[in-house]
C-alpha atoms as a PDB file:
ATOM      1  CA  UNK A   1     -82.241 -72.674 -15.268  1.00  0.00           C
ATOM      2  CA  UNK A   2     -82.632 -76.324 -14.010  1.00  0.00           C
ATOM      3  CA  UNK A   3     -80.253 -78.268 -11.893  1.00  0.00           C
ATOM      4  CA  UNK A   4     -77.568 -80.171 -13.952  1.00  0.00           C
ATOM      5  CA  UNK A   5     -76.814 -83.330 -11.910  1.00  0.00           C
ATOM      6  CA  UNK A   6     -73.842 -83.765 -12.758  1.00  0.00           C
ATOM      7  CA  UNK A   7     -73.012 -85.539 -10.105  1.00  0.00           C
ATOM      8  CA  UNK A   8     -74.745 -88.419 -11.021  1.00  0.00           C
ATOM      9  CA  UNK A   9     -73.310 -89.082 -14.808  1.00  0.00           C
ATOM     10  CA  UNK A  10     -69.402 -90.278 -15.132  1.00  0.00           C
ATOM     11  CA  UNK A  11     -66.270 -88.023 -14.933  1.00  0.00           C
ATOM     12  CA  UNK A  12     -66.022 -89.148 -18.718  1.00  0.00           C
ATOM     13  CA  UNK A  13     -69.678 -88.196 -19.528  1.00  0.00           C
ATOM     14  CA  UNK A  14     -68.770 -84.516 -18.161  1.00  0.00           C
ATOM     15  CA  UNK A  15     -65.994 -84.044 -19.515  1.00  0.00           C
ATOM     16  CA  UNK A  16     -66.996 -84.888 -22.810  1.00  0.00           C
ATOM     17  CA  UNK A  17     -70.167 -82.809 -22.213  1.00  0.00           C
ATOM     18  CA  UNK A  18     -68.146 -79.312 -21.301  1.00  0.00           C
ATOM     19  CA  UNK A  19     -65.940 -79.758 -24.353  1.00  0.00           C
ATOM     20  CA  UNK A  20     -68.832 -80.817 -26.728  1.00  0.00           C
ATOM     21  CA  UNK A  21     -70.152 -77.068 -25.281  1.00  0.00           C
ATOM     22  CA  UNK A  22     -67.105 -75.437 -26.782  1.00  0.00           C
ATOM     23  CA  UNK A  23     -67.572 -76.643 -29.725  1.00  0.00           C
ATOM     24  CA  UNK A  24     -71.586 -76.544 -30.158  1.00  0.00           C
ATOM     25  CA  UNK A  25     -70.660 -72.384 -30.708  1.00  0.00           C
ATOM     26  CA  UNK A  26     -69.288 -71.404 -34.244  1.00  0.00           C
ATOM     27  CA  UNK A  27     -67.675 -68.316 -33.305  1.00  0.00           C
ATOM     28  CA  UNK A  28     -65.861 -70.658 -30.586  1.00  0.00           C
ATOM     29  CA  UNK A  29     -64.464 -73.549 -33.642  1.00  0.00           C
ATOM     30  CA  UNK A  30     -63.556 -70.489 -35.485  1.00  0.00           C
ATOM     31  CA  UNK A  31     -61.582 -68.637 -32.194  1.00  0.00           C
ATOM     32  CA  UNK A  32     -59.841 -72.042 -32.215  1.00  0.00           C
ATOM     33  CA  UNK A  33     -59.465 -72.752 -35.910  1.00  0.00           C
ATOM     34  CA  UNK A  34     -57.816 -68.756 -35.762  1.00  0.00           C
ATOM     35  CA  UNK A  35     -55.715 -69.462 -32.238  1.00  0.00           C
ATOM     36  CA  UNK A  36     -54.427 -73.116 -34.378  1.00  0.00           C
ATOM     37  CA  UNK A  37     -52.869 -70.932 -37.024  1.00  0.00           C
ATOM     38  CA  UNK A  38     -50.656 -68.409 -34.306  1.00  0.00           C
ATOM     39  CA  UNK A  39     -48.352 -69.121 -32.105  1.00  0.00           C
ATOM     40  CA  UNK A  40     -50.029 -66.461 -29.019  1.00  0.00           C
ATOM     41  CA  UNK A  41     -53.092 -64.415 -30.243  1.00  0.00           C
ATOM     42  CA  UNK A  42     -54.591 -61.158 -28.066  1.00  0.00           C
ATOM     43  CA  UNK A  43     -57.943 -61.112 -27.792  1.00  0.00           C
ATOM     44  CA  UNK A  44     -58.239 -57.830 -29.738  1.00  0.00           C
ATOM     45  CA  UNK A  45     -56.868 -59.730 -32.910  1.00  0.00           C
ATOM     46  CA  UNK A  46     -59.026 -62.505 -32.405  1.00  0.00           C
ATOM     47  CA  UNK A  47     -62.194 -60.467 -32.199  1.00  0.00           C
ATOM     48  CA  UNK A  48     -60.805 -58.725 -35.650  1.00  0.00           C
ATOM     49  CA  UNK A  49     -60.209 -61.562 -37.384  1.00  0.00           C
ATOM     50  CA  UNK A  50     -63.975 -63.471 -36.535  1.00  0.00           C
ATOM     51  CA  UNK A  51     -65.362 -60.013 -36.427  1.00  0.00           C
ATOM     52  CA  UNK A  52     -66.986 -60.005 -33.432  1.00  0.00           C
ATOM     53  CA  UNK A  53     -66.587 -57.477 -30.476  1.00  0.00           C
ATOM     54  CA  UNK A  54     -63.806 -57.800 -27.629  1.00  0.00           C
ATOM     55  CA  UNK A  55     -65.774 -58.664 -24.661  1.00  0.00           C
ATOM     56  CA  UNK A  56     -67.990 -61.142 -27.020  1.00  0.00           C
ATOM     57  CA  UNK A  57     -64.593 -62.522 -27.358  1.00  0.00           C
ATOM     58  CA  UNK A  58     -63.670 -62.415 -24.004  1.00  0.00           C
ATOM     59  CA  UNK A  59     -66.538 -64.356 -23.244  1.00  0.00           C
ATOM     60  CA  UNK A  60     -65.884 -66.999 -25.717  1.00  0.00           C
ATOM     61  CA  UNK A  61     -62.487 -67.153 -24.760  1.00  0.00           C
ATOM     62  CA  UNK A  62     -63.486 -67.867 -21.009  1.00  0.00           C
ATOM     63  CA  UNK A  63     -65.690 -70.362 -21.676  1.00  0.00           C
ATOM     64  CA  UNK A  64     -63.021 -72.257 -23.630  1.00  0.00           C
ATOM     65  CA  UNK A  65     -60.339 -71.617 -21.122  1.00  0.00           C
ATOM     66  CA  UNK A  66     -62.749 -73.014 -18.074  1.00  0.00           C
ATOM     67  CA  UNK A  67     -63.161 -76.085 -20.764  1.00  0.00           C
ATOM     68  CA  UNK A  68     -58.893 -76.593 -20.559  1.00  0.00           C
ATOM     69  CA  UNK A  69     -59.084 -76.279 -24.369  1.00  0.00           C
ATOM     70  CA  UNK A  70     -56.853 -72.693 -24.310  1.00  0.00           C
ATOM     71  CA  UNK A  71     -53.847 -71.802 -22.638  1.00  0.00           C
ATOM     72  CA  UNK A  72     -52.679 -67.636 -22.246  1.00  0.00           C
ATOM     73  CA  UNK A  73     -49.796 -65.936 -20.614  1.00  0.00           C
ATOM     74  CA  UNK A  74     -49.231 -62.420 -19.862  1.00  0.00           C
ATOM     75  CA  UNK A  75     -46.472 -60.589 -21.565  1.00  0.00           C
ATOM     76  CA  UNK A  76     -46.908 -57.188 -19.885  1.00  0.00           C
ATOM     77  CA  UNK A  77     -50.475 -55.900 -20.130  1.00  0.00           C
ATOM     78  CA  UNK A  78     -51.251 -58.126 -22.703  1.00  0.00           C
ATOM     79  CA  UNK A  79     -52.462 -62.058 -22.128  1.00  0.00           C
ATOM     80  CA  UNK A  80     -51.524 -63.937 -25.239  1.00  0.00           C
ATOM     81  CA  UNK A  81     -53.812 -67.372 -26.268  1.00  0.00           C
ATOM     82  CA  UNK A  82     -52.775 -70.619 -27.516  1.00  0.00           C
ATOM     83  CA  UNK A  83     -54.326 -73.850 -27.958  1.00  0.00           C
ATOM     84  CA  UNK A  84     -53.554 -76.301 -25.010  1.00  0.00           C
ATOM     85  CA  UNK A  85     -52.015 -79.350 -26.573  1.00  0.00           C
ATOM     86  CA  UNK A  86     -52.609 -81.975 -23.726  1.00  0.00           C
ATOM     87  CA  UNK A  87     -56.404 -80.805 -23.338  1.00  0.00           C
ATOM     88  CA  UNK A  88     -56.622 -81.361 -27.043  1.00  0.00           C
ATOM     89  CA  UNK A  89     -55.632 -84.544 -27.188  1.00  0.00           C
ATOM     90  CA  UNK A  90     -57.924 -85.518 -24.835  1.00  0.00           C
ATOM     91  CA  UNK A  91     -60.588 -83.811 -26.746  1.00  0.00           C
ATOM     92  CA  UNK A  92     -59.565 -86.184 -29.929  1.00  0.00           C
ATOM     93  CA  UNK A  93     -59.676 -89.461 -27.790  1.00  0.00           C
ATOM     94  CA  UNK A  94     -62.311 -88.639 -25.670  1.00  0.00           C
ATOM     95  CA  UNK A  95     -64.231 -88.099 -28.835  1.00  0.00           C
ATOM     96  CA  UNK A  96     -63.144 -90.885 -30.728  1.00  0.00           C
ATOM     97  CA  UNK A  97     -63.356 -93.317 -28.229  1.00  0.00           C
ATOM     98  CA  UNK A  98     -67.304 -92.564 -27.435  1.00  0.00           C
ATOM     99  CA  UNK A  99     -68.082 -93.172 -31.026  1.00  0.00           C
ATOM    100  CA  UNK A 100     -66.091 -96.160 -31.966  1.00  0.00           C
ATOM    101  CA  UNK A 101     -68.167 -97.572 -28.860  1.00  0.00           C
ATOM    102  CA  UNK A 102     -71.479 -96.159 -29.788  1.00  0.00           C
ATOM    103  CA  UNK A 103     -70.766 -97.636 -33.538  1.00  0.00           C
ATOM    104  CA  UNK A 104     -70.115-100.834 -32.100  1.00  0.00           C
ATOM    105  CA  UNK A 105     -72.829-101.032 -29.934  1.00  0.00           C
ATOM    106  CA  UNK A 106     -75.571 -99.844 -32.620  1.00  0.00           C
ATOM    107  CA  UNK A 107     -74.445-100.956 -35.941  1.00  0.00           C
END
């Protein structure tokens, strides 16, 4: 795989970029739509309910941790996932505000 550069594109631009990643997966928008509806959801229960296997999960789950999109605690043995409110508001805005820009600039 090539070299990214991400260096030389805005803060903005990457950040926009690594949450446009989580959400360029379906079985990631559905782990999210699923984690929206609970208040704390194990991994096991997650992988259930989209029906895919626990460390597929796992995997998803990491990548939209790393993104700041998910939240977990441990409560014993268990780590329990919720949505991250502040990241998601960025996510909104962020979002928004690149295409009310991009409309204004084009149409």
């Amino acid at each position: 795989m090539g070299v990214t550069k991400r260096h030389i594109h805005s803060i903005k631009a990457n950040q926009m970029a690594d949450l446009a990643k989580v959400l360029s997966n379906p079985a990631r928008v559905a782990i999210l739509e699923y984690i929206g509806d609970c208040d704390g959801c194990l991994c096991q229960d997650i992988a259930d309910k989209i029906r895919l296997s626990q460390p597929t999960t796992s995997q998803h789950l990491a990548v939209i941790k790393k993104a700041g999109l998910l939240k977990s605690q441990f409560k014993g043995r268990a780590q329990y996932y919720s949505i991250d409110g502040r990241t998601w508001e960025k996510l909104q805005t962020v979002f928004h505000d690149f295409f009310e820009i991009t409309r204004k600039k084009c149409c």
